[in-house]
C-alpha atoms as a PDB file:
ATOM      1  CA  UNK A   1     -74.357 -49.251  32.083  1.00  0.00           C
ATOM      2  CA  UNK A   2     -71.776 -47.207  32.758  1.00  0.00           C
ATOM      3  CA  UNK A   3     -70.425 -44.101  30.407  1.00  0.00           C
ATOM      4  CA  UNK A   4     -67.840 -44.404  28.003  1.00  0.00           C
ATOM      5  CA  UNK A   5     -65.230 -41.490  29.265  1.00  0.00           C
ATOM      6  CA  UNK A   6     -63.627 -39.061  27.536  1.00  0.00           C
ATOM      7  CA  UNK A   7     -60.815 -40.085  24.986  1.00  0.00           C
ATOM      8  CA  UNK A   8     -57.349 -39.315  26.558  1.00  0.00           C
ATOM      9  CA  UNK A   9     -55.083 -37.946  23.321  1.00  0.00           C
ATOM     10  CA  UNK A  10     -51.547 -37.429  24.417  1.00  0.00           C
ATOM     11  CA  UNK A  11     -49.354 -34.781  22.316  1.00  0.00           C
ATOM     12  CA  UNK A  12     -45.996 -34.585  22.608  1.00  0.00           C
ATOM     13  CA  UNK A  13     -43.471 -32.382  20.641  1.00  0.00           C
ATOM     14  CA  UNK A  14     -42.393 -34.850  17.410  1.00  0.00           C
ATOM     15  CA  UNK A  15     -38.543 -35.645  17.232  1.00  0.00           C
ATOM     16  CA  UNK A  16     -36.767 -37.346  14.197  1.00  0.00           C
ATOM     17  CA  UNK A  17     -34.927 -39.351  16.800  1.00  0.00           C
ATOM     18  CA  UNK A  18     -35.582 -43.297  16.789  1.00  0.00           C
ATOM     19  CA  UNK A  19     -34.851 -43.441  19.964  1.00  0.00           C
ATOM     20  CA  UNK A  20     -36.771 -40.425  21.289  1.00  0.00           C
ATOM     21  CA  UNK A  21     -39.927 -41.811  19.197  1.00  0.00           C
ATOM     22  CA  UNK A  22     -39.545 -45.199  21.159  1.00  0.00           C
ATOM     23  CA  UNK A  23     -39.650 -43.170  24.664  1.00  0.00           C
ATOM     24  CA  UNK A  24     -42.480 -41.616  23.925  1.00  0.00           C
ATOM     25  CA  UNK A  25     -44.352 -44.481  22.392  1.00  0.00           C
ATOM     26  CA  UNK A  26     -43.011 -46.361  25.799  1.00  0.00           C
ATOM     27  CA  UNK A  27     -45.116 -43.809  27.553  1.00  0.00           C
ATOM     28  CA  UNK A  28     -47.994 -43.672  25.718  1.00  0.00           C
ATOM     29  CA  UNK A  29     -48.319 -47.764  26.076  1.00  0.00           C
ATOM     30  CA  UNK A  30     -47.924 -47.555  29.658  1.00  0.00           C
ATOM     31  CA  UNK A  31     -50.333 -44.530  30.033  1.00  0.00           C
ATOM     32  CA  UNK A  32     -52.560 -47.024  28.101  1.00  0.00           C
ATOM     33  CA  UNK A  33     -52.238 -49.883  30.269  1.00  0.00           C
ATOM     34  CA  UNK A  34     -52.539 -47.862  33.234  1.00  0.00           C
ATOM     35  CA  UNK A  35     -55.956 -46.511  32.194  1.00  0.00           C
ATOM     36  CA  UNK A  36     -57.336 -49.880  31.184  1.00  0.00           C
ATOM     37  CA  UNK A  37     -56.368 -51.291  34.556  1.00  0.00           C
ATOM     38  CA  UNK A  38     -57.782 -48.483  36.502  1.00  0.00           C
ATOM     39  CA  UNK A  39     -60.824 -48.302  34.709  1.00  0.00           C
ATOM     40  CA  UNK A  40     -61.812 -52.150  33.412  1.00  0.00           C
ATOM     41  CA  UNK A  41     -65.580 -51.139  33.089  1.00  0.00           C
ATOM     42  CA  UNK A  42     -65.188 -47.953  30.813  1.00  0.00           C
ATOM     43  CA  UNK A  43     -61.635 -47.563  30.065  1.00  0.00           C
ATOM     44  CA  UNK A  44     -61.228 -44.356  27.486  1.00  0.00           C
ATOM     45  CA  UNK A  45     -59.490 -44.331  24.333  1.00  0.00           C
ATOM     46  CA  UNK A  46     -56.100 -43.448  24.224  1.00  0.00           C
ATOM     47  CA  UNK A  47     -54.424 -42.011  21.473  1.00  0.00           C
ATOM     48  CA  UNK A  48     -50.849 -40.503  20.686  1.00  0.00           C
ATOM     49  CA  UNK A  49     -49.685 -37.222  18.353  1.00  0.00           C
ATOM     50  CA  UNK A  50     -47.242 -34.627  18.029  1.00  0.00           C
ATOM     51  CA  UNK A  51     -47.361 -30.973  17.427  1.00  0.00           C
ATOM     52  CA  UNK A  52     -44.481 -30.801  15.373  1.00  0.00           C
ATOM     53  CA  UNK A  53     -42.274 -33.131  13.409  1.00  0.00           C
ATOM     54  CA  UNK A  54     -44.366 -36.461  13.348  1.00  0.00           C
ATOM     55  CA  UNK A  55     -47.697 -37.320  12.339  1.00  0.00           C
ATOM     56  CA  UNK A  56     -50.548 -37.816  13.105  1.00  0.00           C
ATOM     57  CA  UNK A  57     -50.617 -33.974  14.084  1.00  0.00           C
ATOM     58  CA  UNK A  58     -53.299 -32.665  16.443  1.00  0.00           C
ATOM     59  CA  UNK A  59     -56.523 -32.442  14.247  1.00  0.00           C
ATOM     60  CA  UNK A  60     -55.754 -35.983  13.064  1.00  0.00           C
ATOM     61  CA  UNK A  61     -55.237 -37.860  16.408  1.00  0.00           C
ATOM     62  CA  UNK A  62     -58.856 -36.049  16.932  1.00  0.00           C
ATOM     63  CA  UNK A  63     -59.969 -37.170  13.655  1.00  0.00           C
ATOM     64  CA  UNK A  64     -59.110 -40.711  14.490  1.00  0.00           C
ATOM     65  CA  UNK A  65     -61.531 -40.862  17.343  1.00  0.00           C
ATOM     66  CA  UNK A  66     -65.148 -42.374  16.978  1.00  0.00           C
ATOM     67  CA  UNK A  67     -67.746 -39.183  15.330  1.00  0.00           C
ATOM     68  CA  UNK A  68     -68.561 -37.301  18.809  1.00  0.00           C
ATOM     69  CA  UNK A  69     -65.954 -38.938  20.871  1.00  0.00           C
ATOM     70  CA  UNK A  70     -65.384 -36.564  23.814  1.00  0.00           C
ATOM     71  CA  UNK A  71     -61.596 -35.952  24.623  1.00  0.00           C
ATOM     72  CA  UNK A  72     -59.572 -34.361  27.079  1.00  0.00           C
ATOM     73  CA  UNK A  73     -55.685 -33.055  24.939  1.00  0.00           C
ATOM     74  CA  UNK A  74     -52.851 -33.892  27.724  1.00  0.00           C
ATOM     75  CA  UNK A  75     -49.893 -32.220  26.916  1.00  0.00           C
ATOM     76  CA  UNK A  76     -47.066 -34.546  26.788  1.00  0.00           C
ATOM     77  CA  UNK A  77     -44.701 -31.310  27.476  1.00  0.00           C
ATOM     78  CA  UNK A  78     -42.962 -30.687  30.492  1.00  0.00           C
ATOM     79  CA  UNK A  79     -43.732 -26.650  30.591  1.00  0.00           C
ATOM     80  CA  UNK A  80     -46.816 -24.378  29.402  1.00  0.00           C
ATOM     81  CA  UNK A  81     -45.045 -22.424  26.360  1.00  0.00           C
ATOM     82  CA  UNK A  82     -45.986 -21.311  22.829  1.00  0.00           C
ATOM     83  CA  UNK A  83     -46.837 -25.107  21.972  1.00  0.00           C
ATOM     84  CA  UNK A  84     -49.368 -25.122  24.815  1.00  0.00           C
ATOM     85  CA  UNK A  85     -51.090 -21.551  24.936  1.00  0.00           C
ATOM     86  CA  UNK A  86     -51.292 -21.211  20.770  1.00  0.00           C
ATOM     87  CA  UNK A  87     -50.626 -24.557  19.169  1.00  0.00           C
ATOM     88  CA  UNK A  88     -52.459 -26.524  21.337  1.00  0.00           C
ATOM     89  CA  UNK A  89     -55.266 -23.673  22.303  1.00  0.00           C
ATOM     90  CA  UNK A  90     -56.131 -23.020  18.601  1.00  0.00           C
ATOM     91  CA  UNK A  91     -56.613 -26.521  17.890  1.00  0.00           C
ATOM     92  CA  UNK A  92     -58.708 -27.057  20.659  1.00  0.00           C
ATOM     93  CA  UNK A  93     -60.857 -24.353  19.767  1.00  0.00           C
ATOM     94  CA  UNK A  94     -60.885 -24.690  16.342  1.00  0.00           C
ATOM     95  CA  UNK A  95     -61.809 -28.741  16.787  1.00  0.00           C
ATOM     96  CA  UNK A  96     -66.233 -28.498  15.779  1.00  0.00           C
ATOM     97  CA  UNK A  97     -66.766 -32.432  15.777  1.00  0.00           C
ATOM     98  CA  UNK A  98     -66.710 -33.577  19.719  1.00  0.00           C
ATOM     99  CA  UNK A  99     -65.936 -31.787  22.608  1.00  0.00           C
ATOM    100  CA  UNK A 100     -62.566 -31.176  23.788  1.00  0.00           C
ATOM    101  CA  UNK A 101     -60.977 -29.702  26.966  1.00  0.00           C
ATOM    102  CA  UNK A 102     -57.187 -29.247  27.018  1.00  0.00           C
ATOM    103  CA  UNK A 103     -55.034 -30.156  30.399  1.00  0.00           C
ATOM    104  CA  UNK A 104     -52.566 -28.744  31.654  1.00  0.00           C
ATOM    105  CA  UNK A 105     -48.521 -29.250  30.802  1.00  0.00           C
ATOM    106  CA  UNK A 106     -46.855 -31.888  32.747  1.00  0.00           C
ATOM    107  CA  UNK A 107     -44.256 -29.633  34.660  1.00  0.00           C
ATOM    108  CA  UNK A 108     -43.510 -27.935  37.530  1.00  0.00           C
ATOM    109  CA  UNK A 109     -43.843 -31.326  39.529  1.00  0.00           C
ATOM    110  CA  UNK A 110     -42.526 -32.977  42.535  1.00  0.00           C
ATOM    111  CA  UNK A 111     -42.685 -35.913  41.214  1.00  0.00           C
ATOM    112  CA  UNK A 112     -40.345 -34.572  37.979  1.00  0.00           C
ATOM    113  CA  UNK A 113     -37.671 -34.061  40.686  1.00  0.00           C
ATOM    114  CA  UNK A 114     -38.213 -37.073  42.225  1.00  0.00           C
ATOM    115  CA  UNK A 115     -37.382 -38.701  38.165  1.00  0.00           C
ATOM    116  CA  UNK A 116     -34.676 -36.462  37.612  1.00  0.00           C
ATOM    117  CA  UNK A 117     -33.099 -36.883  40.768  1.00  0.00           C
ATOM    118  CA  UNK A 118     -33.027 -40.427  40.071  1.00  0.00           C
ATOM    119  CA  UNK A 119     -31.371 -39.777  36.391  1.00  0.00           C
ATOM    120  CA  UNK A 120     -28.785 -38.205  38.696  1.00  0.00           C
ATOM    121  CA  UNK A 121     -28.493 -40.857  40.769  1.00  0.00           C
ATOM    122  CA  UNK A 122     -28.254 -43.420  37.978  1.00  0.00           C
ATOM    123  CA  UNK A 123     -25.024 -41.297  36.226  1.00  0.00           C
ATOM    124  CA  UNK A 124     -23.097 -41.671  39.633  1.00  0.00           C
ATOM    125  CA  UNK A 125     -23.902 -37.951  41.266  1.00  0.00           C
ATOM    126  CA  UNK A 126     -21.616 -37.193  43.734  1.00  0.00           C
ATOM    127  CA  UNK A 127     -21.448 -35.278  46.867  1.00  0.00           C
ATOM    128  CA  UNK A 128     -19.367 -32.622  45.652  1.00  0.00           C
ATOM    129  CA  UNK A 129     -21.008 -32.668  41.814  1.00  0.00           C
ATOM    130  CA  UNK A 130     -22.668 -29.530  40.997  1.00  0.00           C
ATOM    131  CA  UNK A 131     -25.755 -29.956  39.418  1.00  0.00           C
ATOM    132  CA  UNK A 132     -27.294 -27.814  36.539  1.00  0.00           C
ATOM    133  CA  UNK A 133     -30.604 -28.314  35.070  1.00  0.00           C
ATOM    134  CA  UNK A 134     -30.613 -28.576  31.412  1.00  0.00           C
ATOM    135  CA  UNK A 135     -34.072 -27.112  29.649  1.00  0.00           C
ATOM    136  CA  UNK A 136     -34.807 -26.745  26.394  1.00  0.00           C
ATOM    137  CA  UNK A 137     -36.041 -23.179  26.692  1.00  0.00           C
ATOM    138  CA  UNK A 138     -38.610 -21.277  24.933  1.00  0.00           C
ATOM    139  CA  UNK A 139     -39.671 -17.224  24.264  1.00  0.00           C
ATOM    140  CA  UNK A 140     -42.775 -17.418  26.632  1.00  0.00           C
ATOM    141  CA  UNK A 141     -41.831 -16.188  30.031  1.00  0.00           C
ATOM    142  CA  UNK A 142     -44.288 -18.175  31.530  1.00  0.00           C
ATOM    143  CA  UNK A 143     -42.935 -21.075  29.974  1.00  0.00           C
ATOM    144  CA  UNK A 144     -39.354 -20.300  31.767  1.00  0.00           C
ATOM    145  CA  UNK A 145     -40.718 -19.438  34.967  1.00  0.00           C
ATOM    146  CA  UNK A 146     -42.133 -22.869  34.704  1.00  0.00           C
ATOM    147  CA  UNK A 147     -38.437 -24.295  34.204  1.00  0.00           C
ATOM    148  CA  UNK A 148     -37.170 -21.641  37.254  1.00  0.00           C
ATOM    149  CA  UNK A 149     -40.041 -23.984  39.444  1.00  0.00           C
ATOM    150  CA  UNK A 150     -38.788 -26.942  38.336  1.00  0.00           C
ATOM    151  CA  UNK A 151     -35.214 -26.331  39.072  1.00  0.00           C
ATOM    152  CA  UNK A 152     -35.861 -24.951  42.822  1.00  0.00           C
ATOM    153  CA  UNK A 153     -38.110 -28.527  42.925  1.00  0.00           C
ATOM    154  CA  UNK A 154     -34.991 -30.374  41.773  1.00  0.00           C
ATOM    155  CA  UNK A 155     -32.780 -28.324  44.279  1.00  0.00           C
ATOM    156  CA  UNK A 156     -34.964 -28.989  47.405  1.00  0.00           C
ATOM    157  CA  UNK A 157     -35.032 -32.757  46.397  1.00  0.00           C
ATOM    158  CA  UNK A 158     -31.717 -33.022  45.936  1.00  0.00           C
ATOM    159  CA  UNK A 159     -30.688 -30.494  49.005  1.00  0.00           C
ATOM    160  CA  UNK A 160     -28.044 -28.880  47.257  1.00  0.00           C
ATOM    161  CA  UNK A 161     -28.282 -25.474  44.757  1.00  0.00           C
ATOM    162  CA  UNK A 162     -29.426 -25.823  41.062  1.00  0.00           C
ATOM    163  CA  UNK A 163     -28.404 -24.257  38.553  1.00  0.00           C
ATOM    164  CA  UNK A 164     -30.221 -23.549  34.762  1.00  0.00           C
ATOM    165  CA  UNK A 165     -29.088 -23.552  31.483  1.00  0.00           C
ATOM    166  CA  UNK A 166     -31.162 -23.169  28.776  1.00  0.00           C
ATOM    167  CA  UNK A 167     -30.566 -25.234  25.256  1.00  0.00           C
ATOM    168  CA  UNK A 168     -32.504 -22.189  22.860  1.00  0.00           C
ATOM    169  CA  UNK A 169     -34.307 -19.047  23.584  1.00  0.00           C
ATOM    170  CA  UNK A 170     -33.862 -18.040  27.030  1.00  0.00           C
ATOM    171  CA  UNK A 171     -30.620 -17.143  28.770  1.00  0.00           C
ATOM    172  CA  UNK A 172     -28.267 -18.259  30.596  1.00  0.00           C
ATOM    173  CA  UNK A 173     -27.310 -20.634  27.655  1.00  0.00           C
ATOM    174  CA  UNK A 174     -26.510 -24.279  28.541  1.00  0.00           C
ATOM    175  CA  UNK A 175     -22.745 -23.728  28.215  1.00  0.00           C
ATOM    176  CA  UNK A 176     -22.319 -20.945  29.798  1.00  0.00           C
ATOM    177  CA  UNK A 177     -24.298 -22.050  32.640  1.00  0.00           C
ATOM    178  CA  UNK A 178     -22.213 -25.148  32.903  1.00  0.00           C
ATOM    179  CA  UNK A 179     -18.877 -23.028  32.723  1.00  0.00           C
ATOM    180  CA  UNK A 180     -20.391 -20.943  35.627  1.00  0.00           C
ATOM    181  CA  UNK A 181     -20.610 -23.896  37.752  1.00  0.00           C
ATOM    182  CA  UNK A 182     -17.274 -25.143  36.968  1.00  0.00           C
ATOM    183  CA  UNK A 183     -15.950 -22.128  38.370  1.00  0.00           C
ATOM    184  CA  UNK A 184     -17.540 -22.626  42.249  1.00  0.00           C
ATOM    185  CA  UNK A 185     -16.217 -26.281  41.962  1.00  0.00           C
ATOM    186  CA  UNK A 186     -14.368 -27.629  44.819  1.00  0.00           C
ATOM    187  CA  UNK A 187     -11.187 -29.566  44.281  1.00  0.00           C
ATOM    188  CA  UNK A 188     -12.679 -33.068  42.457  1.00  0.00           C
ATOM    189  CA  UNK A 189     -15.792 -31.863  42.120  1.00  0.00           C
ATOM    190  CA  UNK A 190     -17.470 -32.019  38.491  1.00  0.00           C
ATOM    191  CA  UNK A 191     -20.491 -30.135  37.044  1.00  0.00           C
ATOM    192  CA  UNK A 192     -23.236 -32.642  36.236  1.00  0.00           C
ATOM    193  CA  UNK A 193     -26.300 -32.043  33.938  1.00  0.00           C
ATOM    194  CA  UNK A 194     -29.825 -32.631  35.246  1.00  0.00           C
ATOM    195  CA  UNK A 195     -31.982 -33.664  31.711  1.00  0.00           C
ATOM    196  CA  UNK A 196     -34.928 -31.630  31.787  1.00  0.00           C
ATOM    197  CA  UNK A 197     -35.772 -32.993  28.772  1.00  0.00           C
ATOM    198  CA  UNK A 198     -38.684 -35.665  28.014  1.00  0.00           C
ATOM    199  CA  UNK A 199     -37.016 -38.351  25.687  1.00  0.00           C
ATOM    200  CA  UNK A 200     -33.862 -37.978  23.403  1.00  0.00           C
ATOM    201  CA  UNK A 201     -33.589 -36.147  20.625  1.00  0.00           C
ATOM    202  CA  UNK A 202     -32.040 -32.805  19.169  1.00  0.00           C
ATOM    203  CA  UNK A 203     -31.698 -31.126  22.333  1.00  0.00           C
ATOM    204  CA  UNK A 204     -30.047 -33.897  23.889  1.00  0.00           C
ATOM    205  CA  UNK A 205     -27.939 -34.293  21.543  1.00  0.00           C
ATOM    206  CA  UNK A 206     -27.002 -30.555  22.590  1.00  0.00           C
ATOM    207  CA  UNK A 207     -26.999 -30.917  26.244  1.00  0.00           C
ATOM    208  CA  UNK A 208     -24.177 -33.616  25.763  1.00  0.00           C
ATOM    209  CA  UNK A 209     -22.083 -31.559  23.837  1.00  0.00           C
ATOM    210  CA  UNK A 210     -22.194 -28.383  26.355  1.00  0.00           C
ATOM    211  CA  UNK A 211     -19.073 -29.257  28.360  1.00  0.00           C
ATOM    212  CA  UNK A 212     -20.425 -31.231  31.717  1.00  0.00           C
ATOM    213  CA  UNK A 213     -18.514 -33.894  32.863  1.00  0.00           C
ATOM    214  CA  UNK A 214     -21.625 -35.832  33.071  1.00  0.00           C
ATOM    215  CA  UNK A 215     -24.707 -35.657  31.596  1.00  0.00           C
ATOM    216  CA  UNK A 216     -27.926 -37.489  33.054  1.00  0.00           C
ATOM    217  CA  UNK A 217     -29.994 -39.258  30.703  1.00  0.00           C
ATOM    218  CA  UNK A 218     -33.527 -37.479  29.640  1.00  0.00           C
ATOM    219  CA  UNK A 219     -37.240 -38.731  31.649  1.00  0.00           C
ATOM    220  CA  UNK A 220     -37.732 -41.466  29.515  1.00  0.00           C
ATOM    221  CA  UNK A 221     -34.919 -43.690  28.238  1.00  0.00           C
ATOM    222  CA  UNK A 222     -36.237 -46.061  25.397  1.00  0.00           C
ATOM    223  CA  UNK A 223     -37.107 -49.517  25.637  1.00  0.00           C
ATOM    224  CA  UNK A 224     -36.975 -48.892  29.501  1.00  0.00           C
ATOM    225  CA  UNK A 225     -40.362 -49.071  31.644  1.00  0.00           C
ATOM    226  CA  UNK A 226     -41.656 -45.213  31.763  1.00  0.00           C
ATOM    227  CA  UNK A 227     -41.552 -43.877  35.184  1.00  0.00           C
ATOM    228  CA  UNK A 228     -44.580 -44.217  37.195  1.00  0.00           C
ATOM    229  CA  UNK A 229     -44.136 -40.719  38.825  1.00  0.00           C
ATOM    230  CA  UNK A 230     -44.654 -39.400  34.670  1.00  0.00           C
ATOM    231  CA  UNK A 231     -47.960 -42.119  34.161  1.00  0.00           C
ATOM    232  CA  UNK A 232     -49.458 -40.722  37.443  1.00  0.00           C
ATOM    233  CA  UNK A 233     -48.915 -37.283  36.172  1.00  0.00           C
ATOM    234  CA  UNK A 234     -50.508 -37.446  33.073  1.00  0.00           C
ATOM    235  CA  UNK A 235     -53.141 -39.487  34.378  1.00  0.00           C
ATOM    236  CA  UNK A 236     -53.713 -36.779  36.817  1.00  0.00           C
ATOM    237  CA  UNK A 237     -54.112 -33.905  34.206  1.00  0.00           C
ATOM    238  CA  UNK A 238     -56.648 -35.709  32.456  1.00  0.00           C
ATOM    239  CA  UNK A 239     -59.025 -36.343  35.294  1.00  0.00           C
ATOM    240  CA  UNK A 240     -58.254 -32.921  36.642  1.00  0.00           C
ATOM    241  CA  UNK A 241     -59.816 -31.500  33.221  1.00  0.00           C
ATOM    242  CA  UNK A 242     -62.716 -34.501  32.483  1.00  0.00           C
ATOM    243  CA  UNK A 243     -65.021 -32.069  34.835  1.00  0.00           C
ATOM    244  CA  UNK A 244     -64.168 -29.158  32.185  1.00  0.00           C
ATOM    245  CA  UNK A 245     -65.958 -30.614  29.050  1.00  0.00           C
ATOM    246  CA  UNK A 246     -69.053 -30.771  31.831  1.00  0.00           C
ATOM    247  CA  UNK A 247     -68.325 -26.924  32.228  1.00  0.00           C
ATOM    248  CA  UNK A 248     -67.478 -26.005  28.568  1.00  0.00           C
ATOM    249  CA  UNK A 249     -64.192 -24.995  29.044  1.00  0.00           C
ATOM    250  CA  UNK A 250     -61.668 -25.891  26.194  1.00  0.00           C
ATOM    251  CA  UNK A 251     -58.306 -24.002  27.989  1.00  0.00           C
ATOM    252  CA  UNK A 252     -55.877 -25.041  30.582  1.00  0.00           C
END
């Protein structure tokens, strides 16, 4: 017979938005139906929370599991910030009725870029646009080198430079950013925003209004399919961390 696998609990970040709720739900189903096809013997449990904003928060997606149920916490964030290494962590640690092992964030990835690129693509990019990635920024350094990454990813997929712009916490700010690029435009050429952002939402809301011409819409788009590139991923960070409940490790 073979063993039930760990419990695959997905947190995202929690919006108010209706229509950022439905993206992420979009992804969670398709996570789900990815897992059950993959593994139609012993497919885990998958379950959906938020860290902020919505509920169930963290300890109650784990509460919701079956008494014991091993489960492996997949960020549903696209870069390792405050959210990850304390909200996350201390839940993690502080969870006493199963084992748990947190994954890893879903970003820097090649196969973001490849999903952004696309975004582009799907707003009408142009030769001569000039792209800069929008990000919703955060006080952890590590957290913006992880956006940095993801922007040089973005730039070699796309062969042309990127640009950053941050929506809170880090600088350049979005609109400055975008005014920067403006000013290295070539006759006809427009400044286009890159949506470094996982559904919409607040901070899409302010990536619109910071002055592009265009604005790409965010990784998931709701009542649209979710990208397989973002399924694989978080597939991927759960297997990579199954082999740490094995191991006892609970971090990243």
């Amino acid at each position: 017979m073979t063993a039930q696998p760990p419990a695959l609990v997905g947190i995202s970040h929690g919006t108010s938005s209706p229509e950022g709720r439905r993206a992420v739900r979009g992804l969670h189903d398709a996570v789900a139906e990815a897992v059950a096809q993959r593994n139609p013997d012993a497919t885990p449990t998958v379950r959906l929370g938020h860290v902020d904003v919505e509920q169930p928060d963290i300890p109650a997606t784990l509460a919701s599991l079956a008494d014991g149920e091993p489960a492996v916490v997949v960020p549903l964030l696209l870069s390792a910030g405050y959210h990850v290494y304390v909200d996350l962590t201390d839940a993690v640690e502080e969870e006493t009725a199963r084992p748990v092992a947190l994954a890893g964030a879903l970003g820097p990835d090649d196969r973001l870029a490849s999903v952004l690129l696309r975004r582009l693509r799907e707003a009408g990019l142009r030769d001569d646009d000039r792209i800069v990635l929008a990000v919703a920024g955060s006080s952890d350094r590590r957290a913006v080198d992880d956006c940095v990454e993801q922007a040089r990813r973005l730039s070699a997929a796309a062969g042309r430079e990127v640009a950053v712009g941050f929506l809170s916490a880090a600088e350049p700010r979005l609109p400055d950013a975008v005014a920067a690029a403006r000013d290295l435009l070539a006759d006809g050429g427009r400044v286009v925003v890159a949506n470094y952002l996982l559904a919409p939402g607040y901070f899409d809301d302010l990536a619109r209004a910071a002055g592009a011409e265009v604005t790409a819409a965010p990784l998931l788009v709701p009542d649209e399919p979710a990208p397989a590139e973002l399924v694989d991923i978080v597939l991927d960070r759960y297997a990579a961390s199954v082999g740490a409940l094995h191991d006892g490790a609970r971090r990243p």
